[in-house]
N, C-alpha and C. Protein backbone atom coordinates (compact mmCIF):
# COMPACT_ATOMS: atom_id res chain seq x y z
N UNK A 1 -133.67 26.63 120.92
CA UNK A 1 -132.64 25.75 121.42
C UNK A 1 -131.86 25.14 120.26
N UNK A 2 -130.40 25.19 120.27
CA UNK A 2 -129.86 24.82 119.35
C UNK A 2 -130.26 23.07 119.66
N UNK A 3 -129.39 22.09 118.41
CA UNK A 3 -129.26 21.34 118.65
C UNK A 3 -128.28 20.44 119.60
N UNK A 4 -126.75 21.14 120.14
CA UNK A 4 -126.11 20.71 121.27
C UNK A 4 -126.62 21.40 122.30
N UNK A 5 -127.89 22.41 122.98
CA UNK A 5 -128.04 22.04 123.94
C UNK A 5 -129.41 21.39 124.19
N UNK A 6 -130.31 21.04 122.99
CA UNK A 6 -131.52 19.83 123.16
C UNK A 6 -130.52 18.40 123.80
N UNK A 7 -129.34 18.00 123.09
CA UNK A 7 -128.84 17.34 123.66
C UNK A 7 -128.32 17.00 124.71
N UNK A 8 -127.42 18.01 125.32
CA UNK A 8 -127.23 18.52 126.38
C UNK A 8 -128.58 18.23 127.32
N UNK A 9 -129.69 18.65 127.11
CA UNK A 9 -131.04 18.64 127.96
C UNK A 9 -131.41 17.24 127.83
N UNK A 10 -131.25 16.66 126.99
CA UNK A 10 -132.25 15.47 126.97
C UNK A 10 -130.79 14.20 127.41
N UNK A 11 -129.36 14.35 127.88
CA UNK A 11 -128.40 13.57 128.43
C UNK A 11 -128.98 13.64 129.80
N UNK A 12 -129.20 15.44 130.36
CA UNK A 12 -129.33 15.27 131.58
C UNK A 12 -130.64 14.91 131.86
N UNK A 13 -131.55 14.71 131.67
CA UNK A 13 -133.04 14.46 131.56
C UNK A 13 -132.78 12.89 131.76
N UNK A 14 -132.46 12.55 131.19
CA UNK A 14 -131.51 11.04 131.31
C UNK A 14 -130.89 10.34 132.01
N UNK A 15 -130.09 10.96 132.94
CA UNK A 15 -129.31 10.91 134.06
C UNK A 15 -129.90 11.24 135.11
N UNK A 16 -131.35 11.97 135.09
CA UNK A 16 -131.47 12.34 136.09
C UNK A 16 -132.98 11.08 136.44
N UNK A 17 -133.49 10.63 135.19
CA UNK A 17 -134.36 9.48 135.02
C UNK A 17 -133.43 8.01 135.67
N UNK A 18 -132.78 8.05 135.20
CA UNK A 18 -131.97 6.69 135.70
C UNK A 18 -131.57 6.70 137.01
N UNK A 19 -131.08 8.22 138.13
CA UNK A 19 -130.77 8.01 138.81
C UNK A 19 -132.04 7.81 139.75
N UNK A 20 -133.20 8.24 139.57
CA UNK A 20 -134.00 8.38 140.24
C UNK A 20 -134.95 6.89 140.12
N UNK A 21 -134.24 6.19 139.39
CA UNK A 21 -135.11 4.88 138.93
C UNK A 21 -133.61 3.93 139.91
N UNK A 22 -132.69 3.88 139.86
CA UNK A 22 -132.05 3.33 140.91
C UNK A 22 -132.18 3.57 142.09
N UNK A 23 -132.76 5.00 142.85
CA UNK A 23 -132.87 5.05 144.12
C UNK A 23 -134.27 4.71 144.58
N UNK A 24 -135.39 4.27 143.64
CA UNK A 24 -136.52 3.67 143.79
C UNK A 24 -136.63 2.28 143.95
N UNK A 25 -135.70 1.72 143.05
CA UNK A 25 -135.33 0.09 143.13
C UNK A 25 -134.48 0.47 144.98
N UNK A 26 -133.66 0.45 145.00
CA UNK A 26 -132.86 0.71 145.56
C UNK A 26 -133.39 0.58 147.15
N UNK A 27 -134.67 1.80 147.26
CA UNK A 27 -135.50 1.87 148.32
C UNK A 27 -136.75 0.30 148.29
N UNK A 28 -137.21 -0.17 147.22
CA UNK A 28 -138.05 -0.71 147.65
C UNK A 28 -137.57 -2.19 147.82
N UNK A 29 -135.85 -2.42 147.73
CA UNK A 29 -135.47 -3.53 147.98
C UNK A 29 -134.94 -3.55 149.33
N UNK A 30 -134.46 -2.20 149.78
CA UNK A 30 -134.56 -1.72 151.35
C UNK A 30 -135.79 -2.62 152.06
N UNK A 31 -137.14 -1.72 152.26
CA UNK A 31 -138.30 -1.99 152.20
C UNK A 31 -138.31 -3.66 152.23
N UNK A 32 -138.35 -4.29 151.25
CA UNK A 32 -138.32 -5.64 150.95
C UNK A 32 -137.65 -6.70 151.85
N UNK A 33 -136.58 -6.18 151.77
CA UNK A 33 -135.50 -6.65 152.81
C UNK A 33 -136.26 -6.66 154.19
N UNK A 34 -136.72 -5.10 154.69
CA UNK A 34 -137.40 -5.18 156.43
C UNK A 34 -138.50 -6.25 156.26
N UNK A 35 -139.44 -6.49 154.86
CA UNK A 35 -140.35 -7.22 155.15
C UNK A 35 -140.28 -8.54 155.16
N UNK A 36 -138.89 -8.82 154.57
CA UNK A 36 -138.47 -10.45 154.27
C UNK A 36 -137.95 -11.00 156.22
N UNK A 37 -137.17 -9.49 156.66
CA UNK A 37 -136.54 -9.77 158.25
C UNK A 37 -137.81 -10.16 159.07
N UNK A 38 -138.79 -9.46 158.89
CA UNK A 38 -139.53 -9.48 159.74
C UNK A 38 -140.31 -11.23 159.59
N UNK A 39 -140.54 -11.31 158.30
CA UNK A 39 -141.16 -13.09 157.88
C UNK A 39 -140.07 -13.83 158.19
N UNK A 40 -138.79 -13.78 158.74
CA UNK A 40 -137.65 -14.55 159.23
C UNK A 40 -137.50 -14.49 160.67
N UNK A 41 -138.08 -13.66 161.22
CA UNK A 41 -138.28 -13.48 162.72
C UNK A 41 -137.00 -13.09 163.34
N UNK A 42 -136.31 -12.27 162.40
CA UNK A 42 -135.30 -11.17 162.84
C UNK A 42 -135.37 -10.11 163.91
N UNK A 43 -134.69 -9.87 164.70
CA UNK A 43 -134.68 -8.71 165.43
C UNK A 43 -134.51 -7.37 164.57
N UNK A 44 -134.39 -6.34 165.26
CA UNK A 44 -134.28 -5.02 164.78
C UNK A 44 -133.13 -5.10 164.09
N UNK A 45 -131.84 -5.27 164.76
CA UNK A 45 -130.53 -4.62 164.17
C UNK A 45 -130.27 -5.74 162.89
N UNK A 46 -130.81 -6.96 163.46
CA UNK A 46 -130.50 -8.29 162.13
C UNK A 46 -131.54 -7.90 161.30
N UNK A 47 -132.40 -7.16 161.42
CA UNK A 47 -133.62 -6.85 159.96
C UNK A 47 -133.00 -5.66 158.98
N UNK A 48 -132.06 -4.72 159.73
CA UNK A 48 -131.59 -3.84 159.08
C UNK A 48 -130.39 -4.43 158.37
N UNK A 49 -129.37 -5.02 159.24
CA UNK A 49 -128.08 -5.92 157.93
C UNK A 49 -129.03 -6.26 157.19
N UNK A 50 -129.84 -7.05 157.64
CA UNK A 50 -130.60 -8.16 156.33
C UNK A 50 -130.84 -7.39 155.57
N UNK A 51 -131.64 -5.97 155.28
CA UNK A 51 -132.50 -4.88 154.77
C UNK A 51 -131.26 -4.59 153.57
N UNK A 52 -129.88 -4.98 154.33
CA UNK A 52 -128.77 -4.34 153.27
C UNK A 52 -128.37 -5.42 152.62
N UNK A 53 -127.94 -6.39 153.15
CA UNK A 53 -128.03 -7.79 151.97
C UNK A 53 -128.64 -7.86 150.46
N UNK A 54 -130.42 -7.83 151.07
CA UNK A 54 -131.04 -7.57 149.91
C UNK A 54 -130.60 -6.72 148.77
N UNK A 55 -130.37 -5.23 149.42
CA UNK A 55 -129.90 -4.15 148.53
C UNK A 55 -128.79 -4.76 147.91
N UNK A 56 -127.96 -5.10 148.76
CA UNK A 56 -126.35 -5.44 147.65
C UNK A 56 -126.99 -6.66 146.84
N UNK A 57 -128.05 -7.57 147.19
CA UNK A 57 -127.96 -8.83 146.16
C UNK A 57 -128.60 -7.99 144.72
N UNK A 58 -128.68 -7.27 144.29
CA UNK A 58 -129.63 -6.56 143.72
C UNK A 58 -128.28 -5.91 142.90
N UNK A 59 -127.10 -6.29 143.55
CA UNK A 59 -125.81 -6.03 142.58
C UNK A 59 -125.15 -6.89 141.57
N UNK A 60 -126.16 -8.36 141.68
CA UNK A 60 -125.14 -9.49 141.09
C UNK A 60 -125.79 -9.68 139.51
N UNK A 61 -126.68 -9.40 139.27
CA UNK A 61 -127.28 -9.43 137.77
C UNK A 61 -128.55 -8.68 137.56
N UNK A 62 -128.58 -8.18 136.47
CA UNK A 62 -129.53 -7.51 135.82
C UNK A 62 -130.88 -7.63 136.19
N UNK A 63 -131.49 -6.86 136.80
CA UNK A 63 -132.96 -7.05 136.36
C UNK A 63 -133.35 -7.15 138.45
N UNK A 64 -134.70 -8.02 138.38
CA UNK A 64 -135.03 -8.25 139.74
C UNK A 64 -135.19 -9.88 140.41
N UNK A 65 -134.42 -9.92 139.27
CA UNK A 65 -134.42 -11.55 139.48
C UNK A 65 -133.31 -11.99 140.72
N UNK A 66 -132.28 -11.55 140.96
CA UNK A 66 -131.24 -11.76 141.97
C UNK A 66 -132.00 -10.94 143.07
N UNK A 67 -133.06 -10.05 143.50
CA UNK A 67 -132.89 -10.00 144.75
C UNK A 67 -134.13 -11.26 144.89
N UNK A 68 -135.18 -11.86 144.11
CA UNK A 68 -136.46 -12.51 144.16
C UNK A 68 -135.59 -13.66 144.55
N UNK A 69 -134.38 -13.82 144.19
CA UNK A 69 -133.96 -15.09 144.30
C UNK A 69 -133.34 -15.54 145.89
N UNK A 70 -132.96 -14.30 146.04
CA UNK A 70 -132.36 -14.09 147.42
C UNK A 70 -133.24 -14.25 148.35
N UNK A 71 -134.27 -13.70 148.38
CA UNK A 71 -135.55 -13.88 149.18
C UNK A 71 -136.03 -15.16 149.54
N UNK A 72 -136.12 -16.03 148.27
CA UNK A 72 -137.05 -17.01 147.65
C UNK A 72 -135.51 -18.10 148.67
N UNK A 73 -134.53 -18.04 148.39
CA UNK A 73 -133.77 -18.94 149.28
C UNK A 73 -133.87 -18.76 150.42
N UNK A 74 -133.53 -17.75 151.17
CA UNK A 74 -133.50 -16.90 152.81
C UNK A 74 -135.07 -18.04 153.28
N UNK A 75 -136.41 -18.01 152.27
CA UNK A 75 -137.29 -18.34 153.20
C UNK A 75 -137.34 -19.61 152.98
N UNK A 76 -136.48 -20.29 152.29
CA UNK A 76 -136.65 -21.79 152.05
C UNK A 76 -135.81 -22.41 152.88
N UNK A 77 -134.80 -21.41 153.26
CA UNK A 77 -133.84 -22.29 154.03
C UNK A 77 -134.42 -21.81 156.02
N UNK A 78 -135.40 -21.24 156.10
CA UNK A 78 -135.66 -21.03 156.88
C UNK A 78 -136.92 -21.48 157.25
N UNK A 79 -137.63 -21.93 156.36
CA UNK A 79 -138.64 -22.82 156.16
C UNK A 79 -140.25 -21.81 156.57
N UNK A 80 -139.77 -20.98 156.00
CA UNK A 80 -141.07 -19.49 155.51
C UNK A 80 -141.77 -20.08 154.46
N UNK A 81 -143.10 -19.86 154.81
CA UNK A 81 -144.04 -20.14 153.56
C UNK A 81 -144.39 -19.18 153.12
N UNK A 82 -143.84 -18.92 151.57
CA UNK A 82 -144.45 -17.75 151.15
C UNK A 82 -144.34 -17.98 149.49
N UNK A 83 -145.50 -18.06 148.80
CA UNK A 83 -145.76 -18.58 147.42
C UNK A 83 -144.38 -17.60 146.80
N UNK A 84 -143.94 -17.95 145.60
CA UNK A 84 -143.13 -17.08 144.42
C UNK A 84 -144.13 -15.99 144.08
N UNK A 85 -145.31 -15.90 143.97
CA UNK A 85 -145.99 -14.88 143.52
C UNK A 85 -146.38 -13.90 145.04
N UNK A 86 -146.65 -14.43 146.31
CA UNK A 86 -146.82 -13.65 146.98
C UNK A 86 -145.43 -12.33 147.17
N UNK A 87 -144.14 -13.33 147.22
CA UNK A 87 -143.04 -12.57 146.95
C UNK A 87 -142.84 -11.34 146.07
N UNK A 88 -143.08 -11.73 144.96
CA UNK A 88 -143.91 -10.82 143.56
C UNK A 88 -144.21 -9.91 143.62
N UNK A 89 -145.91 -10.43 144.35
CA UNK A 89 -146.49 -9.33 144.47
C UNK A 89 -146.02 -7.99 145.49
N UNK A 90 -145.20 -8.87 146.44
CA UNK A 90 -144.80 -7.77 147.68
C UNK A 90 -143.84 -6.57 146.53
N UNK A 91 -143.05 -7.48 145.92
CA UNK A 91 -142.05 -6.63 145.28
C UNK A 91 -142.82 -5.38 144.49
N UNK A 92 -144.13 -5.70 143.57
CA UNK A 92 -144.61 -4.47 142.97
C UNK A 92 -145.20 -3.71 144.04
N UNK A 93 -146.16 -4.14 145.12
CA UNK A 93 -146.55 -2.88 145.69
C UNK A 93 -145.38 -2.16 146.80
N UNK A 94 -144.02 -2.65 146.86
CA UNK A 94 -143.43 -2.21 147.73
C UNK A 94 -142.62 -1.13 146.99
N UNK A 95 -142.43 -1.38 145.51
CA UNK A 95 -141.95 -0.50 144.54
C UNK A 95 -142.78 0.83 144.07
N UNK A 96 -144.12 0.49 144.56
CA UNK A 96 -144.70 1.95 144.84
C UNK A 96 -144.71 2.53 145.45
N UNK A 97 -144.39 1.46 146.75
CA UNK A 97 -144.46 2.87 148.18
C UNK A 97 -143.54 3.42 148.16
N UNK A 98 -141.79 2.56 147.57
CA UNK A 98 -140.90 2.97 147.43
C UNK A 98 -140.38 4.59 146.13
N UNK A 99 -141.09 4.13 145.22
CA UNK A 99 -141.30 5.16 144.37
C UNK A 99 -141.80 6.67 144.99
N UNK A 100 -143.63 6.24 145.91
CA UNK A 100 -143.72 7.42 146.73
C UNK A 100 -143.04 7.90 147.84
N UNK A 101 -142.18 7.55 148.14
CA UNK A 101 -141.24 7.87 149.10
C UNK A 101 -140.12 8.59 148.74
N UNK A 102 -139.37 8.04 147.82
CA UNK A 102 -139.01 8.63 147.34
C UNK A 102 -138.62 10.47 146.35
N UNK A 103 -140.08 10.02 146.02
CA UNK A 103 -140.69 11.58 145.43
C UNK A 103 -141.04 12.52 146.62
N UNK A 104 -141.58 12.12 147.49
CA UNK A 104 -141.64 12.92 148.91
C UNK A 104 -140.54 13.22 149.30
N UNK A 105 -139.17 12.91 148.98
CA UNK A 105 -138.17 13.04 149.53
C UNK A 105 -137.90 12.20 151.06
């Protein structure tokens, strides 16, 4: 392999890592979202907007701090008890199921 197409390989190797790491976030803030509707005592069709809320809050800054935050208000103003860490924790194991879901297609 020359050296422009190791590069070539390791751009798309790259692109194809990142995209697949956004549609994992992506899914397990989906996910997150149904489980936040459901601790809000949402119906079906209001758990799915909600399900998309989440996803778009997950557009306003870096990292996972804007959708934790989104959550963390939704149940305060709704008067949900649910620790900052239980939140947390939902977020890592939901990012696995989301991850395996993902890979399953």
């Amino acid at each position: 392999m020359s050296m422009s197409e190791r590069e070539k390989d390791f751009e798309g190797r790259y692109a194809h890592d990142q995209e697949l790491k956004f549609r994992i976030e992506a899914r397990r803030n989906r996910l997150l979202g149904l489980w936040a509707a459901e601790k809000l005592g949402k119906s079906d069709e209001d758990a799915k907007l909600y399900a998309q809320e989440v996803v778009k809050a997950d557009f306003i800054k870096a990292g996972d701090e804007d959708v934790f935050e989104k959550v963390r208000a939704d149940f305060d103003a709704a008067g949900v008890e649910q620790s900052d860490h239980q939140i947390r924790r939902t977020m890592v194991e939901l990012l696995v199921e989301a991850e395996k879901q993902v890979r399953e297609g």
